[in-house]
Protein backbone atom coordinates (compact mmCIF):
# COMPACT_ATOMS: atom_id res chain seq x y z
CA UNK A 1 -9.23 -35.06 -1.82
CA UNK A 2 -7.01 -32.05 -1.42
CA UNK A 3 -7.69 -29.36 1.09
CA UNK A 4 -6.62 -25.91 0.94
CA UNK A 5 -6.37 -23.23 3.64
CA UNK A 6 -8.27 -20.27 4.16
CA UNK A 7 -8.46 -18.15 0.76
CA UNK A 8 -8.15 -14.78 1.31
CA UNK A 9 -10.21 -12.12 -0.60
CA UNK A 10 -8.15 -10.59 -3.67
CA UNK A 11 -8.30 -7.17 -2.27
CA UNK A 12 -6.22 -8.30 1.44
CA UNK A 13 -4.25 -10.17 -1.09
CA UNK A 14 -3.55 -6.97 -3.41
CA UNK A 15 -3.03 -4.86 0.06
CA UNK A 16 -0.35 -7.16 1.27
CA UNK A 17 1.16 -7.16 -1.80
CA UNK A 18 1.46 -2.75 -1.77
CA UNK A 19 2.35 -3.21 1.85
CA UNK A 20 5.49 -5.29 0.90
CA UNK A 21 5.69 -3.04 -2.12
CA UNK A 22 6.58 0.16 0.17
CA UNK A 23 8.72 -2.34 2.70
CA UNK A 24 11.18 -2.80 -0.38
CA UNK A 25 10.44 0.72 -1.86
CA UNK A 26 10.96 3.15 1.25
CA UNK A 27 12.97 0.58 3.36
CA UNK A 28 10.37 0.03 6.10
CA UNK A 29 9.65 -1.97 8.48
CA UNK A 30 6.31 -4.01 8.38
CA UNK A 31 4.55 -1.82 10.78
CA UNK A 32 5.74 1.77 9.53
CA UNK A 33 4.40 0.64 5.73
CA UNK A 34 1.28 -0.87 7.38
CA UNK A 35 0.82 2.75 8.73
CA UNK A 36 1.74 4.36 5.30
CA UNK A 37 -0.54 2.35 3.49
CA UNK A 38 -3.21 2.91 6.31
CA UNK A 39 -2.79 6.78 6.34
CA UNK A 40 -3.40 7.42 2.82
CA UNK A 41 -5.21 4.36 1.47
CA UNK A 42 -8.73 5.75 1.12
CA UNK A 43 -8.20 8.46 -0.57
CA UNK A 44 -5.69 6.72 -3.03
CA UNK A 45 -8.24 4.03 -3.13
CA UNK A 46 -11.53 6.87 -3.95
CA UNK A 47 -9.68 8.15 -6.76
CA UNK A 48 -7.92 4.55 -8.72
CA UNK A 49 -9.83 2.09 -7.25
CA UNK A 50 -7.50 -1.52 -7.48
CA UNK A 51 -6.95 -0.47 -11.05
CA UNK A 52 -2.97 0.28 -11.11
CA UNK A 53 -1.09 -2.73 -10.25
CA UNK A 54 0.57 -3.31 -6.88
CA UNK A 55 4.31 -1.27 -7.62
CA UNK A 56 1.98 1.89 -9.22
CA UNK A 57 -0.15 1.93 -6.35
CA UNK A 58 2.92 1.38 -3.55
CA UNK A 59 4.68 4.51 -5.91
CA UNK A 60 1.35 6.84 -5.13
CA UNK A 61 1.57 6.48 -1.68
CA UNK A 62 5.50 7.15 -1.71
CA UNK A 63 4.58 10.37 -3.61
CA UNK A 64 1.64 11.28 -1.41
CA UNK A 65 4.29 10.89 1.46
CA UNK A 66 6.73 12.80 0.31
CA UNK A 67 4.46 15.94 -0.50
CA UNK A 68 2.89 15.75 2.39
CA UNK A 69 6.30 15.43 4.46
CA UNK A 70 7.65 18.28 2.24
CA UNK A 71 4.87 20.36 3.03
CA UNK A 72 5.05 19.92 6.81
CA UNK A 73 8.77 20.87 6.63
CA UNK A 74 7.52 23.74 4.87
């Protein structure tokens, strides 16, 4: 009988992926995107749900980022 591991819900599974997204993206580390994506996720997530795929969603929080970033410098 084969045995597989844990399973992890699709949605830790999709924020992984946009985590990993903005790593390769924005040249992060693991913990700087895991505090990108953690800073701006709910409200990205309110207004597009899970719908665009993982490099369209990793893109809106590089453009939330920079607006906001521009804005502070501002």
């Amino acid at each position: 009988m084969i045995q597989f591991g844990p399973q992890l819900p699709i949605s830790e599974i999709y924020m992984n992926a946009v985590i990993k997204q903005l790593q390769q993206n924005k040249g992060l580390d693991e913990s700087q995107a895991t505090q990108l994506f953690e800073k701006y996720y709910l409200p990205i997530y309110k207004q597009w749900g899970m719908q665009p795929n993982v490099e369209e969603f990793a893109e809106k929080f590089q453009n939330i980022d920079d607006l906001v970033s521009r804005e502070e410098q501002a």
